[in-house]
Protein backbone atom coordinates (compact mmCIF):
# COMPACT_ATOMS: atom_id res chain seq x y z
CA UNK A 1 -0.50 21.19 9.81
CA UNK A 2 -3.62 21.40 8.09
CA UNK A 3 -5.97 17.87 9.32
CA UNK A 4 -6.82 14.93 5.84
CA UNK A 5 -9.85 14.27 6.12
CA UNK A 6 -10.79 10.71 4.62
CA UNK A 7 -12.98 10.70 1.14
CA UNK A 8 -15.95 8.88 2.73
CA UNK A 9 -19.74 8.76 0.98
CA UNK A 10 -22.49 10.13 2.18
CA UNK A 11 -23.97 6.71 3.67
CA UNK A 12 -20.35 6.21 5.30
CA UNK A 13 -20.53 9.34 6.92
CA UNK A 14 -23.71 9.11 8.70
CA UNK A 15 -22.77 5.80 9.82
CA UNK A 16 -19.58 6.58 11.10
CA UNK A 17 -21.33 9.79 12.95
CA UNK A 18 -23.88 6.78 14.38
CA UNK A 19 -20.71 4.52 15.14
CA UNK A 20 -19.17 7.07 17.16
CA UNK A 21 -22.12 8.09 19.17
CA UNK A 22 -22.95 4.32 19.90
CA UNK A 23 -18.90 3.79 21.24
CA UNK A 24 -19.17 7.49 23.91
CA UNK A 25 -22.80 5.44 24.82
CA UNK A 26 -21.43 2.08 24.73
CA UNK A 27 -20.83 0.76 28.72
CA UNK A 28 -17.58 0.05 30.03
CA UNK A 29 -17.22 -3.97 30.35
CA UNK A 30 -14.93 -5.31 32.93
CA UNK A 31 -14.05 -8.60 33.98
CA UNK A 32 -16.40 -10.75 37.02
CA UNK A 33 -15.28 -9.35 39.96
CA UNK A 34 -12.77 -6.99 38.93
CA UNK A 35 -13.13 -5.07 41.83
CA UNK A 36 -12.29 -7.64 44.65
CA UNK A 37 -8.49 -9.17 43.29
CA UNK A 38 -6.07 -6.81 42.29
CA UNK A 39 -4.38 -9.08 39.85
CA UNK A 40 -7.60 -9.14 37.52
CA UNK A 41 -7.27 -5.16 36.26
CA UNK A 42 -9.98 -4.30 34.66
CA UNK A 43 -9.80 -5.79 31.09
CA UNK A 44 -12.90 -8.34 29.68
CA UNK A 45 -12.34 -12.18 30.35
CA UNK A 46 -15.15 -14.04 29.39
CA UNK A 47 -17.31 -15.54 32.66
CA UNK A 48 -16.90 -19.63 32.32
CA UNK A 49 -18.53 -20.28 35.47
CA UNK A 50 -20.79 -23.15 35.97
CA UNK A 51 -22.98 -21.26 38.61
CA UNK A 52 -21.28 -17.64 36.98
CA UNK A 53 -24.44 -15.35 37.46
CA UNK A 54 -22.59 -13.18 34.95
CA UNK A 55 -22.84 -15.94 32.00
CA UNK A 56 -26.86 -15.77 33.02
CA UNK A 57 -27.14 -12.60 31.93
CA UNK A 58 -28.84 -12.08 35.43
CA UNK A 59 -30.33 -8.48 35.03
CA UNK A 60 -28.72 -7.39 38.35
CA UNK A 61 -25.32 -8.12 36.84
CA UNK A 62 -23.15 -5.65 35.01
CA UNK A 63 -23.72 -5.95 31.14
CA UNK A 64 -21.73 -8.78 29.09
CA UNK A 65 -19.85 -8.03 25.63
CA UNK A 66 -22.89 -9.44 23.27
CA UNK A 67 -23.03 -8.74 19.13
CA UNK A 68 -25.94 -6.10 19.86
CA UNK A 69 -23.31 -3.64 21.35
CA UNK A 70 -21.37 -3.60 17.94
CA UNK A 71 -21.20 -0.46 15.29
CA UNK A 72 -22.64 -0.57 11.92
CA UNK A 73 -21.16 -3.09 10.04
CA UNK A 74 -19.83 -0.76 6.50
CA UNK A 75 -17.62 1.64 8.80
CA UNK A 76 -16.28 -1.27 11.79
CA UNK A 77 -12.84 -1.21 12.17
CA UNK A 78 -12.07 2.37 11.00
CA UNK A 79 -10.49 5.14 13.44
CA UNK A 80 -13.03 7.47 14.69
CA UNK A 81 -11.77 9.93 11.61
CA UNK A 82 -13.07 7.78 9.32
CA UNK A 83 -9.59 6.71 7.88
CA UNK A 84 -8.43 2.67 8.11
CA UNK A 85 -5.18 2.65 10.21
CA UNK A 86 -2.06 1.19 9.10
CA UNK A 87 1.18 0.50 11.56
CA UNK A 88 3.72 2.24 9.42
CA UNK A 89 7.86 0.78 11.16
CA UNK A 90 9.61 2.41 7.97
CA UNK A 91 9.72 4.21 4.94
CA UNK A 92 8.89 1.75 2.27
CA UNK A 93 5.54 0.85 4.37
CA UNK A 94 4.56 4.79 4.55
CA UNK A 95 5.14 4.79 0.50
CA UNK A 96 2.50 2.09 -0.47
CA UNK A 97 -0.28 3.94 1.85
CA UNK A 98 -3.45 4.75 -0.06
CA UNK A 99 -3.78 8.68 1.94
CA UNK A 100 -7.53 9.33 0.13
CA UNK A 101 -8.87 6.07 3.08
CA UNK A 102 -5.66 5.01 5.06
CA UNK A 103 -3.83 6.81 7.95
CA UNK A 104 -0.72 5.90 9.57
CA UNK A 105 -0.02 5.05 13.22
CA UNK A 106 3.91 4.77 13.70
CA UNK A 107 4.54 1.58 15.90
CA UNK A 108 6.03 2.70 19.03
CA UNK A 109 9.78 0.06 18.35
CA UNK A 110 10.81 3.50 16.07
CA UNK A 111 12.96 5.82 17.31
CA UNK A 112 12.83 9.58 17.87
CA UNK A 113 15.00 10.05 15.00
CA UNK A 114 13.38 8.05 12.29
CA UNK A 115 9.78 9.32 14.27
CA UNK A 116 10.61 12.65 13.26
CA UNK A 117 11.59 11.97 9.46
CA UNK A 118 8.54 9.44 9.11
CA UNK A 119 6.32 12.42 10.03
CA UNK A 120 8.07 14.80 7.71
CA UNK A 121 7.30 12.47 4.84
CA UNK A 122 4.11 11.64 5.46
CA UNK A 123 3.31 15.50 5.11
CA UNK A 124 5.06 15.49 1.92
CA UNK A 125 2.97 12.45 0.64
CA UNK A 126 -0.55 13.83 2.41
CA UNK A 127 -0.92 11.01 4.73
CA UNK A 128 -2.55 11.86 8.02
CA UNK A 129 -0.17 10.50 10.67
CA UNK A 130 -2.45 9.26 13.53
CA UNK A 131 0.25 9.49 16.90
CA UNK A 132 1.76 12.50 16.50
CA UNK A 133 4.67 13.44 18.31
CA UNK A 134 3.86 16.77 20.45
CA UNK A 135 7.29 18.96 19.89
């Protein structure tokens, strides 16, 4: 199937472009000491410590989550395609999608069956269908 592409202006498009560059720059954050309890995984908690050295900001600390790491504020949200995702569980859901800015993500609860015919309507309508299954 031929890839939608979203109807974007020219302003959304070069910030979208920057957006995307920033995210492949952007570090990974992990939680304070991630790496010594296995429980933790790697997933950001914010540091609460009294005496945290994180929550300092202490410069030979890994970086914290902080507003200056966010992307442009027109295009936030949007999948890297440039289309605004919507979870799509049946039909009537896939109907009222907009497919010139919106792109469907099937929630993972739907069967292989229904899967299958979401996908074949969502060609029918244009809409870009953002999981698709691989067979």
């Amino acid at each position: 199937m031929n890839t939608i592409k979203p109807h974007l202006g020219k302003e959304e498009k070069k910030l979208l472009k920057m957006k995307n560059k920033m995210a492949r720059k952007r570090v990974q954050f992990r939680r304070q000491e991630w790496f010594r309890y296995k429980k933790f995984g790697e997933e950001w908690r914010k540091p609460r410590g009294k005496h945290s050295k994180l929550r300092e900001h202490l410069s030979r600390r890994p970086p914290v989550v902080d507003a200056g790491y966010r992307g442009p504020a027109q295009v936030r949200g949007l999948h890297p395609s440039g289309f605004r995702e919507v979870l799509v569980h049946n039909m009537k859901e896939l109907e009222s999608i907009d497919n010139r800015f919106q792109a469907c993500r099937i929630a993972s609860t739907v069967g292989r069956k229904k899967r299958i015919e979401l996908e074949s309507e969502a060609d029918k309508l244009g809409i870009r269908v953002l999981n698709r299954t691989v067979s």
